[in-house]
Every structure is written in structure tokens, then in C-alpha cells.
C-alpha atoms as a PDB file:
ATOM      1  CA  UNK A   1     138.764 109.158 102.806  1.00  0.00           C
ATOM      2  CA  UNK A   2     139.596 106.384 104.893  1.00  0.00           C
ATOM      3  CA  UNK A   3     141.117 106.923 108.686  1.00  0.00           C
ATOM      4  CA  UNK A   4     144.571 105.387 109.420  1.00  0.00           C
ATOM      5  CA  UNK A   5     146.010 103.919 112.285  1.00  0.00           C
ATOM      6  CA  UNK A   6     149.624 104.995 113.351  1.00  0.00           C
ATOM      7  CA  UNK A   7     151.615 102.135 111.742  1.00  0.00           C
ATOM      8  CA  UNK A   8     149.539 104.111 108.131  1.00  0.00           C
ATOM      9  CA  UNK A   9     146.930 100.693 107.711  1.00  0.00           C
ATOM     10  CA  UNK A  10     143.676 101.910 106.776  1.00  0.00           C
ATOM     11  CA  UNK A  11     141.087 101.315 109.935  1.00  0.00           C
ATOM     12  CA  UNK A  12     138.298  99.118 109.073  1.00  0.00           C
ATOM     13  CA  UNK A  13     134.981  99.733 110.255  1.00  0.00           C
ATOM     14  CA  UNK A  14     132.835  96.822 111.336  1.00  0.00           C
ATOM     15  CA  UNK A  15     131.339  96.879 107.932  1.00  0.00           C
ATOM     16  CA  UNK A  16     133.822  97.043 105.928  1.00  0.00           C
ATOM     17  CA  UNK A  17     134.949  93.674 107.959  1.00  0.00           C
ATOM     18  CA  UNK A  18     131.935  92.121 107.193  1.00  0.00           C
ATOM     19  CA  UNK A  19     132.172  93.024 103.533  1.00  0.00           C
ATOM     20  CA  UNK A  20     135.718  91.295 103.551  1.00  0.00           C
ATOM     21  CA  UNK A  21     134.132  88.052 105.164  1.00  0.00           C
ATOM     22  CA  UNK A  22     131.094  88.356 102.638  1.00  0.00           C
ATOM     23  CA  UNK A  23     133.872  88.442  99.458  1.00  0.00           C
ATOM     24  CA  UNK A  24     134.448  84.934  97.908  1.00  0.00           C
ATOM     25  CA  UNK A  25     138.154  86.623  96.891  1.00  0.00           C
ATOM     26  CA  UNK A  26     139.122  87.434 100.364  1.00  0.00           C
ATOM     27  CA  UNK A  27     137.603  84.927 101.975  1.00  0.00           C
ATOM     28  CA  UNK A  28     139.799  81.782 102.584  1.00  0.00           C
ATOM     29  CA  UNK A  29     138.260  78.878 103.980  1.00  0.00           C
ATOM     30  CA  UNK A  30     140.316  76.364 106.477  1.00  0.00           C
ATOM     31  CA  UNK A  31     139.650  72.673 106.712  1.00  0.00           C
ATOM     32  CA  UNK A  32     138.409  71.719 109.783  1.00  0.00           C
ATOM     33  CA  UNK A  33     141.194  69.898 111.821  1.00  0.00           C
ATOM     34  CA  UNK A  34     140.368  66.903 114.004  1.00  0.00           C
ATOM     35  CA  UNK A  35     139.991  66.669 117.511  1.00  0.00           C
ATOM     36  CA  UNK A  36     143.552  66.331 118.728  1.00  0.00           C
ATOM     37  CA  UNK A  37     144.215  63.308 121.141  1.00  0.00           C
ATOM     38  CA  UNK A  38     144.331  63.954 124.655  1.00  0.00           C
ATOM     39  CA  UNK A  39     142.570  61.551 126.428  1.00  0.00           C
ATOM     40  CA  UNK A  40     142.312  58.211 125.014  1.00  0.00           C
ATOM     41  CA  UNK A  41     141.714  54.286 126.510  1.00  0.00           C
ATOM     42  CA  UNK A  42     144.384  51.877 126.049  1.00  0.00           C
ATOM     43  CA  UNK A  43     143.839  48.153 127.427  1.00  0.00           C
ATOM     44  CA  UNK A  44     140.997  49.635 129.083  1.00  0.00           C
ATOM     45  CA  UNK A  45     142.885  52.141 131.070  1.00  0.00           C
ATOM     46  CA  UNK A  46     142.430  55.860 131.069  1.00  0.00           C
ATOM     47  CA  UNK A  47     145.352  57.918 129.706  1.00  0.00           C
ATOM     48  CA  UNK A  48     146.293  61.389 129.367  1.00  0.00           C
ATOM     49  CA  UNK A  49     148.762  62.653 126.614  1.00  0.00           C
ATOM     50  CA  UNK A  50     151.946  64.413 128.400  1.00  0.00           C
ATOM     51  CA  UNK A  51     154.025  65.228 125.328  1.00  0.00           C
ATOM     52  CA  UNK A  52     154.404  64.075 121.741  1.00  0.00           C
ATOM     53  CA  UNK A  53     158.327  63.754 120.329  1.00  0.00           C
ATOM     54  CA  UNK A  54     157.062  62.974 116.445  1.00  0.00           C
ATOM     55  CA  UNK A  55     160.402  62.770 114.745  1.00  0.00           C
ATOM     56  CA  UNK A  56     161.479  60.211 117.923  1.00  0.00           C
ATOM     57  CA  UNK A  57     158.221  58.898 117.433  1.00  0.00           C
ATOM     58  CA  UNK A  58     157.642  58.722 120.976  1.00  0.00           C
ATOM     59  CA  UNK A  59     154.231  59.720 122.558  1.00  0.00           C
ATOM     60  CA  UNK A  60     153.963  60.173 126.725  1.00  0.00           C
ATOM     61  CA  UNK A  61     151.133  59.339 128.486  1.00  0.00           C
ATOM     62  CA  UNK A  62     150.188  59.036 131.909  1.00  0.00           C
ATOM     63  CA  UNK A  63     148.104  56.408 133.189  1.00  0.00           C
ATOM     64  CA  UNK A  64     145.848  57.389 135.601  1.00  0.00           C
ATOM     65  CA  UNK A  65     144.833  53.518 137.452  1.00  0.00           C
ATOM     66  CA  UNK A  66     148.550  52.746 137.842  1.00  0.00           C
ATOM     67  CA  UNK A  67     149.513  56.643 138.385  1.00  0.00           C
ATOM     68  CA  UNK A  68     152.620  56.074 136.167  1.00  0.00           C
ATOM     69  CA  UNK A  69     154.189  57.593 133.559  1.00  0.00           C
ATOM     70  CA  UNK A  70     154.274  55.849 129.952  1.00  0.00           C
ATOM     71  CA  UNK A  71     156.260  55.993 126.552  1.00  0.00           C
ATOM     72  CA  UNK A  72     154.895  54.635 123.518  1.00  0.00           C
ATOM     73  CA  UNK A  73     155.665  54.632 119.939  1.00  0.00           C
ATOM     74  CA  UNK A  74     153.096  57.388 118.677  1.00  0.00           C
ATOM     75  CA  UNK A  75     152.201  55.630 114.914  1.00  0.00           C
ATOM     76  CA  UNK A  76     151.464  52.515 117.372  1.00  0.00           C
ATOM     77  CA  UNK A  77     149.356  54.627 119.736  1.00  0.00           C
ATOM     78  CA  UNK A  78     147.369  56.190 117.061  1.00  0.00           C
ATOM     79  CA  UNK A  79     146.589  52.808 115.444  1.00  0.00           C
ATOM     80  CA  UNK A  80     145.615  51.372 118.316  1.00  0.00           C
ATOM     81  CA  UNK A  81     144.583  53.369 121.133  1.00  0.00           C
ATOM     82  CA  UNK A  82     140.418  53.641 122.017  1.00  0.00           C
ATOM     83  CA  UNK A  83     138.550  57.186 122.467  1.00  0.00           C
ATOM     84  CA  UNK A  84     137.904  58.542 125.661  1.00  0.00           C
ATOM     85  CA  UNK A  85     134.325  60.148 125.585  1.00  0.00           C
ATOM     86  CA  UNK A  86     133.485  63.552 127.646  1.00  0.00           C
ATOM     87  CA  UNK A  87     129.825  62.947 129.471  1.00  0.00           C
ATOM     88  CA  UNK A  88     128.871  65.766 126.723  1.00  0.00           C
ATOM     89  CA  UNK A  89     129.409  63.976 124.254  1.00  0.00           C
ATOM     90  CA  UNK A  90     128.288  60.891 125.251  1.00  0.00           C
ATOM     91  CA  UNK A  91     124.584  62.911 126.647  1.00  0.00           C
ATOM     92  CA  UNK A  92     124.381  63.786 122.576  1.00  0.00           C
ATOM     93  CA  UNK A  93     125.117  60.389 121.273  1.00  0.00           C
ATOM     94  CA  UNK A  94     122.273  58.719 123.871  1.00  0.00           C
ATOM     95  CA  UNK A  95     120.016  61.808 122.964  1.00  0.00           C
ATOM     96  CA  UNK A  96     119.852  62.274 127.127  1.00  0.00           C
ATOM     97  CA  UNK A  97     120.505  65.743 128.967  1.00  0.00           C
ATOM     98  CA  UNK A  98     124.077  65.029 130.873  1.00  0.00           C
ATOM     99  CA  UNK A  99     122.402  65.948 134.468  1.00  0.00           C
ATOM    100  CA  UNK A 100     120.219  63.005 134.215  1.00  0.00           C
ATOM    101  CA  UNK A 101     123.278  60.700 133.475  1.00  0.00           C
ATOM    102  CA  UNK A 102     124.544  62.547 136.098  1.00  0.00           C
ATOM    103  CA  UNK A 103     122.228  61.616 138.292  1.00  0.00           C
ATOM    104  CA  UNK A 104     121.987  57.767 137.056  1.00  0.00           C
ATOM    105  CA  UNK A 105     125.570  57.573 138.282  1.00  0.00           C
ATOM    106  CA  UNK A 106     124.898  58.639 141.393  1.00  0.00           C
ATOM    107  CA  UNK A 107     122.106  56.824 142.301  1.00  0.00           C
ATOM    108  CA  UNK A 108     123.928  53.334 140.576  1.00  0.00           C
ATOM    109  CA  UNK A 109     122.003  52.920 137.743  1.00  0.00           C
ATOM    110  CA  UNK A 110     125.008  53.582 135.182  1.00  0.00           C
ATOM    111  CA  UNK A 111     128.690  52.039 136.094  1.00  0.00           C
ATOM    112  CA  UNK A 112     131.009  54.982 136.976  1.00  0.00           C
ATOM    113  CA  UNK A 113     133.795  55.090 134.045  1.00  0.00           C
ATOM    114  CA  UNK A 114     137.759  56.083 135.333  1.00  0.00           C
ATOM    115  CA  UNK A 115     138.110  59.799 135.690  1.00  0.00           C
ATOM    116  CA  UNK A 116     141.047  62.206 135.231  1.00  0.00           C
ATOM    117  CA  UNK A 117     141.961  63.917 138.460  1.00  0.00           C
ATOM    118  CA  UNK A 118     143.784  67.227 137.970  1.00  0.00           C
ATOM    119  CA  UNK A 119     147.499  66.970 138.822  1.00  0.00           C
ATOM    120  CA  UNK A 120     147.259  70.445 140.333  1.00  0.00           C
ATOM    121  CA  UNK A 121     144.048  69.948 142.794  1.00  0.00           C
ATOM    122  CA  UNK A 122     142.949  66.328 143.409  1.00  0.00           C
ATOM    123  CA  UNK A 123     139.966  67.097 144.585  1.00  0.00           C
ATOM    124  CA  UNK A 124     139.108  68.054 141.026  1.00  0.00           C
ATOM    125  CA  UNK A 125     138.268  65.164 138.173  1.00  0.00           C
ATOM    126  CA  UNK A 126     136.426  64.402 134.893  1.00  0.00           C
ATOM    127  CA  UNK A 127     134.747  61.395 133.830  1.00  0.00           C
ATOM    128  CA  UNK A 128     135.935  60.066 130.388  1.00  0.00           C
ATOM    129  CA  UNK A 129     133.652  57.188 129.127  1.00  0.00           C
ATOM    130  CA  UNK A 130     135.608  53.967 127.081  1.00  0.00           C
ATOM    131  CA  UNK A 131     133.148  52.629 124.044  1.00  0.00           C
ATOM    132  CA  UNK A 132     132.145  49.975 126.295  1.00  0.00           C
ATOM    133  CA  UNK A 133     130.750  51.976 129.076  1.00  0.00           C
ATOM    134  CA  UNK A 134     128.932  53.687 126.258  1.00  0.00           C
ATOM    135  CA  UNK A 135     127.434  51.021 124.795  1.00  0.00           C
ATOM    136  CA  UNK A 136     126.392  50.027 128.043  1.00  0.00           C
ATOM    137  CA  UNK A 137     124.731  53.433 128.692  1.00  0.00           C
ATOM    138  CA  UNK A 138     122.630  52.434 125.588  1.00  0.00           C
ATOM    139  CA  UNK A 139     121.984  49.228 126.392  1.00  0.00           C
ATOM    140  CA  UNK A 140     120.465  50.627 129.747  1.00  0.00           C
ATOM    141  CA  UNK A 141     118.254  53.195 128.106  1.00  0.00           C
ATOM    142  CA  UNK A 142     116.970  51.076 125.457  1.00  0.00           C
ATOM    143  CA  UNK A 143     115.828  48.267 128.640  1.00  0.00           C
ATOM    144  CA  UNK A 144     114.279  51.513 130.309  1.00  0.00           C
ATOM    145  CA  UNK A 145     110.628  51.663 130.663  1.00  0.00           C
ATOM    146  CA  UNK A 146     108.978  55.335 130.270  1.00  0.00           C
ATOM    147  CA  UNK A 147     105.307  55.848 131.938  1.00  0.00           C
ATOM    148  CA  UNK A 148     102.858  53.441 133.105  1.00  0.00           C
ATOM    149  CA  UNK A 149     103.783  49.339 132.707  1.00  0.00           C
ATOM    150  CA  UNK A 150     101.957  48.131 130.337  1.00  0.00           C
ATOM    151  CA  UNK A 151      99.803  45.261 131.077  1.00  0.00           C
ATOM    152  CA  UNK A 152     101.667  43.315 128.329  1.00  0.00           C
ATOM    153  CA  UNK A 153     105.014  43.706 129.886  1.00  0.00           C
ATOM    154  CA  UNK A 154     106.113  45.435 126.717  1.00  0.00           C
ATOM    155  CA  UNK A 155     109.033  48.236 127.181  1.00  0.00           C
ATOM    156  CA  UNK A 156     108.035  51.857 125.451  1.00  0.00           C
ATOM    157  CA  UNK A 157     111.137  53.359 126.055  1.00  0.00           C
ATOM    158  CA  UNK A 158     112.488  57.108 124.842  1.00  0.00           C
ATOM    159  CA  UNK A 159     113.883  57.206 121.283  1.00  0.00           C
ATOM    160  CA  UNK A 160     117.561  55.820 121.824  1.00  0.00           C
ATOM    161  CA  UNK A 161     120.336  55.416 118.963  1.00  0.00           C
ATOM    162  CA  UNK A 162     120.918  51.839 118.347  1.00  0.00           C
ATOM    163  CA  UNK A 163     123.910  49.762 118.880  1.00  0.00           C
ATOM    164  CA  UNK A 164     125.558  50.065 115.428  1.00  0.00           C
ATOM    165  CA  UNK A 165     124.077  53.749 114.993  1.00  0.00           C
ATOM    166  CA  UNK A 166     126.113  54.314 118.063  1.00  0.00           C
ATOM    167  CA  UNK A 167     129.325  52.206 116.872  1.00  0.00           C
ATOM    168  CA  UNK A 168     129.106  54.615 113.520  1.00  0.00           C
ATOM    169  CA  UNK A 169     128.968  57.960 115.583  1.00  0.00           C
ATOM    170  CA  UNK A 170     132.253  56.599 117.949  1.00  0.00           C
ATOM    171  CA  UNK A 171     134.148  55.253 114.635  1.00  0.00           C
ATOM    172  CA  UNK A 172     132.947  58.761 112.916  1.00  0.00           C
ATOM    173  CA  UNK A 173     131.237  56.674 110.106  1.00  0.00           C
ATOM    174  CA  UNK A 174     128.757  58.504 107.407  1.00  0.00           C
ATOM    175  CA  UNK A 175     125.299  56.830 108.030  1.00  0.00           C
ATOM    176  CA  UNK A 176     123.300  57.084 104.988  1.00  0.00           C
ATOM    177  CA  UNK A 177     119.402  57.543 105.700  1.00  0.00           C
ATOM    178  CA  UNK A 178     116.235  56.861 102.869  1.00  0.00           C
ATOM    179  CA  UNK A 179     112.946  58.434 103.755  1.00  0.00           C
ATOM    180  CA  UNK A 180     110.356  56.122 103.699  1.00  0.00           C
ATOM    181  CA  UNK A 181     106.511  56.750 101.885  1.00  0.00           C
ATOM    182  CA  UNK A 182     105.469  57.402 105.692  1.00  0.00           C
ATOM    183  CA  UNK A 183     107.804  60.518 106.095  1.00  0.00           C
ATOM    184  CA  UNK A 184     109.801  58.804 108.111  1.00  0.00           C
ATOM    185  CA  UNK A 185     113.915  58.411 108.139  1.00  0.00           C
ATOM    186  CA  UNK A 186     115.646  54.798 108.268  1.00  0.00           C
ATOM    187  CA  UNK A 187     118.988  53.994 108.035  1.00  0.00           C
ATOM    188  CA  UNK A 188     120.412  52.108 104.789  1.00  0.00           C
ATOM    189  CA  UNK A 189     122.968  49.481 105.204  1.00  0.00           C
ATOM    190  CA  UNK A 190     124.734  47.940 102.024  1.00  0.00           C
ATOM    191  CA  UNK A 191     126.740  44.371 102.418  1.00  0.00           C
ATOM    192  CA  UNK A 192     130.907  45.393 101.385  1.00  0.00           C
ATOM    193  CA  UNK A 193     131.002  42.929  98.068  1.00  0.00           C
ATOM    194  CA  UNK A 194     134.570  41.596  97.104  1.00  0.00           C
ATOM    195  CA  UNK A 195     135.550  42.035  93.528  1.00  0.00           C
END
């Protein structure tokens, strides 16, 4: 006999939630939705979304170098605006930990991108990296030297994505990968024939 609650619902046990979960019958599954725009680059300015009107088809943004508020048509915007990259992200794209970017900013090594300062407490901001500054970033770490110079001059550096490995992760491109007779992955690129 199964408890009920006061509305007369049955009361389910932990189990008997996991048991639900575990059922292919009960169990719906919900596509994943995309990242929704909030912070985005447009002729390499930083922007925030404010508010979208879609059946005005009006999207406004404010621009954070000319502290200004901005209307534009949304369909436009989404066509042609640029993503704004979180220094998480960006530390998993390079394959480095985010402190030691961190760090490289401070000390000069990497350009500083724009940041968003909160509206409520300026004191308060976030950096948001443009695809440029990114590729820069990997630029930089694939110049870097690890260890001892060699007495060639050669650069060993620390495994870093390449350029168009990196272009593929910021356009959210599927990379397609053979393994080779040595065990080892490389990418496979195919030239786009016209028909």
C-alpha cells in the first residue's frame, strides 16, 4: 500500500523515482537547446543583450566601449553578430588551466580583451574574448617554448589545438578524426566538390 500526500498523489520513494527515470516509457528525453545569446562582438565591440522584441524584430543591446544603448533588427544580429568567449571556455579550447591565462594577462603576455562591467557595481567585470583575441591566444602558445632551449633553436611547445581545429570548435563544426597504424588520432579534411 502506497502512502499519499494530502492533495491524494501517491508519495514516491527515491526508488521508485529512479525506476521512473530508468523506464524507456516514462522517460522523455529533451533536445538540448543552444546557448542563448547574451554576450556577443559586433564590429569588434563588446555587447550585452538588454531585451529581445521578436515579433518587432528588434533586439537591444548595450555597447559597452561607447556605453550606449543599441537597437538592431534581431534576424540581422543573429546573422551577423561574432561570439563572445568566457575565459572558461576559451582555457578548454587552448587546453590551458584559466589561472595561468590569468596570469599571462597580467603580466602582458596575452592582450586584455573588453570586459563587461556590472551595471549594478562597477567595480565588478568579466572578460569576454572576440575570435581574434582567441586565435591570438593560440598563436602565442603554439610560439611558446616549454623546458630547456634547445641548442637547435627548435620550439617544443605543450600540445595546442591548431588554427583551423580552433576555427571548427568557435563555428561548432564536427571534426572528423582517423586513427592512424601508430595509435595515434589525426584529423581528416575532405575538399567541398561542386556538382
Amino acid at each position: 500500500m502506497t502512502d499519499l500526500n494530502k492533495d491524494g498523489t501517491p508519495k514516491y520513494t527515491r526508488h521508485h523515482k529512479r525506476d521512473l527515470a530508468n523506464n524507456p516509457e516514462t522517460t522523455t528525453w529533451k533536445r538540448k537547446q543552444p546557448k542563448k545569446l547574451r554576450y556577443f562582438y559586433l564590429d569588434g565591440k563588446l555587447h550585452k543583450i538588454i531585451h529581445i522584441n521578436r515579433s518587432l524584430d528588434i533586439a537591444t543591446a548595450y555597447s559597452y566601449p561607447d556605453k550606449d544603448i543599441r537597437q538592431y533588427p534581431w534576424i540581422w544580429l543573429k546573422k551577423n553578430h561574432r561570439r563572445a568567449y568566457g575565459i572558461q571556455d576559451v582555457a578548454n579550447m587552448v587546453q590551458r588551466h584559466r589561472r595561468w591565462i590569468q596570469r599571462l594577462m597580467l603580466d602582458g603576455e596575452i592582450r586584455k580583451p573588453q570586459k563587461a562591467v556590472s551595471f549594478v557595481n562597477p567595480d565588478r567585470f568579466t572578460y569576454y574574448f572576440s575570435e581574434d583575441d582567441v586565435l591570438e591566444m593560440q598563436d602565442y602558445f603554439a610560439h611558446q617554448h616549454i623546458g630547456f632551449k634547445r641548442k637547435d633553436g627548435l620550439i617544443t611547445n605543450a600540445p595546442t589545438p591548431s588554427r583551423t581545429d580552433l576555427k571548427a570548435m568557435m563555428n561548432e563544426d564536427t571534426m572528423f578524426y582517423v586513427q592512424g597504424p601508430d595509435g595515434e588520432f589525426k584529423p581528416v579534411w575532405r575538399e567541398i566538390e561542386d556538382y
